[in-house]
C-alpha atoms as a PDB file:
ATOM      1  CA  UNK A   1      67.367 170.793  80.179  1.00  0.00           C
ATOM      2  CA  UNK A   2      63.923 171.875  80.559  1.00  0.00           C
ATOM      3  CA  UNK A   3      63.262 175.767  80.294  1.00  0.00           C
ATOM      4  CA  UNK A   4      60.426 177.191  80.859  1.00  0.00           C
ATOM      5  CA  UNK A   5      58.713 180.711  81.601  1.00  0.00           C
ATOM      6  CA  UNK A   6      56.469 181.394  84.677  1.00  0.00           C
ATOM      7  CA  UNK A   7      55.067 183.859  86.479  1.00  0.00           C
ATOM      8  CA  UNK A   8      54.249 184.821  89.876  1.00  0.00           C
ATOM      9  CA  UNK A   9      52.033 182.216  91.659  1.00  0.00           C
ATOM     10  CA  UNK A  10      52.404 179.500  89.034  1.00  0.00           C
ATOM     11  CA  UNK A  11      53.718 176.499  89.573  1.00  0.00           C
ATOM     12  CA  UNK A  12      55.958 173.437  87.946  1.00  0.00           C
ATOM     13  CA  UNK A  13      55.495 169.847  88.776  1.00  0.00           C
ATOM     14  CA  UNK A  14      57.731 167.579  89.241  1.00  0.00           C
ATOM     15  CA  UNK A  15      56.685 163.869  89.451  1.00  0.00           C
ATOM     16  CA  UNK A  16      53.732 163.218  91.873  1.00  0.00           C
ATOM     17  CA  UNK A  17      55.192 164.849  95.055  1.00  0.00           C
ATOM     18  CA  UNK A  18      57.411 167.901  93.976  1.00  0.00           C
ATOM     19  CA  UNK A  19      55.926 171.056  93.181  1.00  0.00           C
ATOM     20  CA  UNK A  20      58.263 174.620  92.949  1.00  0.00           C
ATOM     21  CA  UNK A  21      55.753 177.843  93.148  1.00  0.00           C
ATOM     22  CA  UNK A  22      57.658 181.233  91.330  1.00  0.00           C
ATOM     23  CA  UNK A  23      56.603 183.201  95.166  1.00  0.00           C
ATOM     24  CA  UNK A  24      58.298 186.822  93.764  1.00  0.00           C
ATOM     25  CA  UNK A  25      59.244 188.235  91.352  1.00  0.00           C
ATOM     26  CA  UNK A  26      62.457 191.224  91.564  1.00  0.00           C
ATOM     27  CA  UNK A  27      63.693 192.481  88.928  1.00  0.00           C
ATOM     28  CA  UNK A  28      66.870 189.874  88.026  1.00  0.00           C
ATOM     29  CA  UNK A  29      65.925 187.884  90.582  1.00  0.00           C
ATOM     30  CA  UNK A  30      62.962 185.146  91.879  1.00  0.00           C
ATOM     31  CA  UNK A  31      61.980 183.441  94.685  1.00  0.00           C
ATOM     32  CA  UNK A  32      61.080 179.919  94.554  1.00  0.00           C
ATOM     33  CA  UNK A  33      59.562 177.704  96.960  1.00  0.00           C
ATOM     34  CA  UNK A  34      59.939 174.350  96.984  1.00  0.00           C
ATOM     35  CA  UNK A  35      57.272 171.678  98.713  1.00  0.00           C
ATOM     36  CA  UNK A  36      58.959 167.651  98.281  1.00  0.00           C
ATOM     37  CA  UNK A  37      58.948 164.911 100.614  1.00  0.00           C
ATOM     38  CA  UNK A  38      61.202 164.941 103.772  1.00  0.00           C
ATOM     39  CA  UNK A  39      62.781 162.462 102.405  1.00  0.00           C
ATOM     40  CA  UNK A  40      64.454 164.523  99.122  1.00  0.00           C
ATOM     41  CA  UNK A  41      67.386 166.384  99.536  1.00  0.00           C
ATOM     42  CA  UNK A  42      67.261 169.811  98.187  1.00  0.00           C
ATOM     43  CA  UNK A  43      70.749 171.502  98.308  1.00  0.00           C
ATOM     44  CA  UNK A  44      71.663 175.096  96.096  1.00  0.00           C
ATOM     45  CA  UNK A  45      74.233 173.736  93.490  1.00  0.00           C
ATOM     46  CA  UNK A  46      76.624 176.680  94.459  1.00  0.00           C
ATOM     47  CA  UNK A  47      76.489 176.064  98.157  1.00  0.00           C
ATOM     48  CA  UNK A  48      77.113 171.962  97.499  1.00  0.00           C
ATOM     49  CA  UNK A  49      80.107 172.865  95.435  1.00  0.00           C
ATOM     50  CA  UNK A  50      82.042 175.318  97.991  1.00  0.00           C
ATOM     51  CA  UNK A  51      81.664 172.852 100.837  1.00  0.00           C
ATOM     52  CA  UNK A  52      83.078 169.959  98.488  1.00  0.00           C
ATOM     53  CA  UNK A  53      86.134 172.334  97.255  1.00  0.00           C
ATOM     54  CA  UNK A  54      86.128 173.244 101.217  1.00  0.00           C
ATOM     55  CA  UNK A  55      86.348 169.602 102.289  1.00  0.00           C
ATOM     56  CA  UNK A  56      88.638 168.472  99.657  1.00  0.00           C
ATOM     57  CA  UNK A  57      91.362 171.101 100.109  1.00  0.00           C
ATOM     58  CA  UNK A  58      91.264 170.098 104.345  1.00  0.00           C
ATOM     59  CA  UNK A  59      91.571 166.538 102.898  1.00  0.00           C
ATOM     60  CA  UNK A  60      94.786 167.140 101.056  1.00  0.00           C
ATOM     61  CA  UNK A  61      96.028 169.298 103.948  1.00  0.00           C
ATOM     62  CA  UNK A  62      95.479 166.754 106.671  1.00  0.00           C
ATOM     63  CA  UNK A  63      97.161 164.499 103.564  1.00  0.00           C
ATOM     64  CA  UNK A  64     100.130 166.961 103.931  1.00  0.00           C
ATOM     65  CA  UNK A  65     100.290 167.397 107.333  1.00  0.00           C
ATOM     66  CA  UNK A  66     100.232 163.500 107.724  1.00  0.00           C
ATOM     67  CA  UNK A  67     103.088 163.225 105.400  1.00  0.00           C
ATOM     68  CA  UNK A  68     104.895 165.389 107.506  1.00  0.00           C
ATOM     69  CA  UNK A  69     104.354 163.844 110.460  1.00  0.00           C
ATOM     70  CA  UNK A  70     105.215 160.570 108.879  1.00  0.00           C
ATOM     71  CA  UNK A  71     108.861 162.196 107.764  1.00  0.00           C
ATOM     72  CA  UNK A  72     109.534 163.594 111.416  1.00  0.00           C
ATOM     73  CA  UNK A  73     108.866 160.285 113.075  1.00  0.00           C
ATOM     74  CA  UNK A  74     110.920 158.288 110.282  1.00  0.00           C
ATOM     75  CA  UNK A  75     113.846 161.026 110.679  1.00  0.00           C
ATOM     76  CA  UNK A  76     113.405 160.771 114.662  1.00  0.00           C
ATOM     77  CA  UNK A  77     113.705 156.381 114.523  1.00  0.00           C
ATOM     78  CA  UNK A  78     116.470 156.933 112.226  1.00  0.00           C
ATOM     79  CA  UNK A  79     115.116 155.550 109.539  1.00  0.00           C
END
């Protein structure tokens, strides 16, 4: 990893096409802005990870739900 210190209205390069700009400064926290091609996908890491945790836990409840299902109709055929 890369760290490095900036200030407000400087700017980090990435590649040939990605540049982030520090926009504020506040306190513990920064603003960044981020100028990239349409065609890169800029997601915040934490945001990413709740909506996978969110779609896996559906995933094992339809799993469960599917299961149970599956047990009703086997118990209902007699099987």
């Amino acid at each position: 990893m890369l760290v490095l210190t900036r200030k407000q209205g400087e700017k980090i390069l990435i590649g040939d096409d990605i540049v982030i700009t520090v926009l504020e400064v506040r306190g513990d926290s920064i603003r960044l802005g981020v100028d990239a091609p349409r065609g890169i996908s800029i997601q915040r890491a934490e945001i990413l990870k709740a909506v996978t945790e969110a779609n896996l836990e559906a995933n094992l409840a339809a799993d469960r739900d599917d299961q149970v299902a599956a047990d009703q109709l086997r118990s209902s055929l007699g099987l």
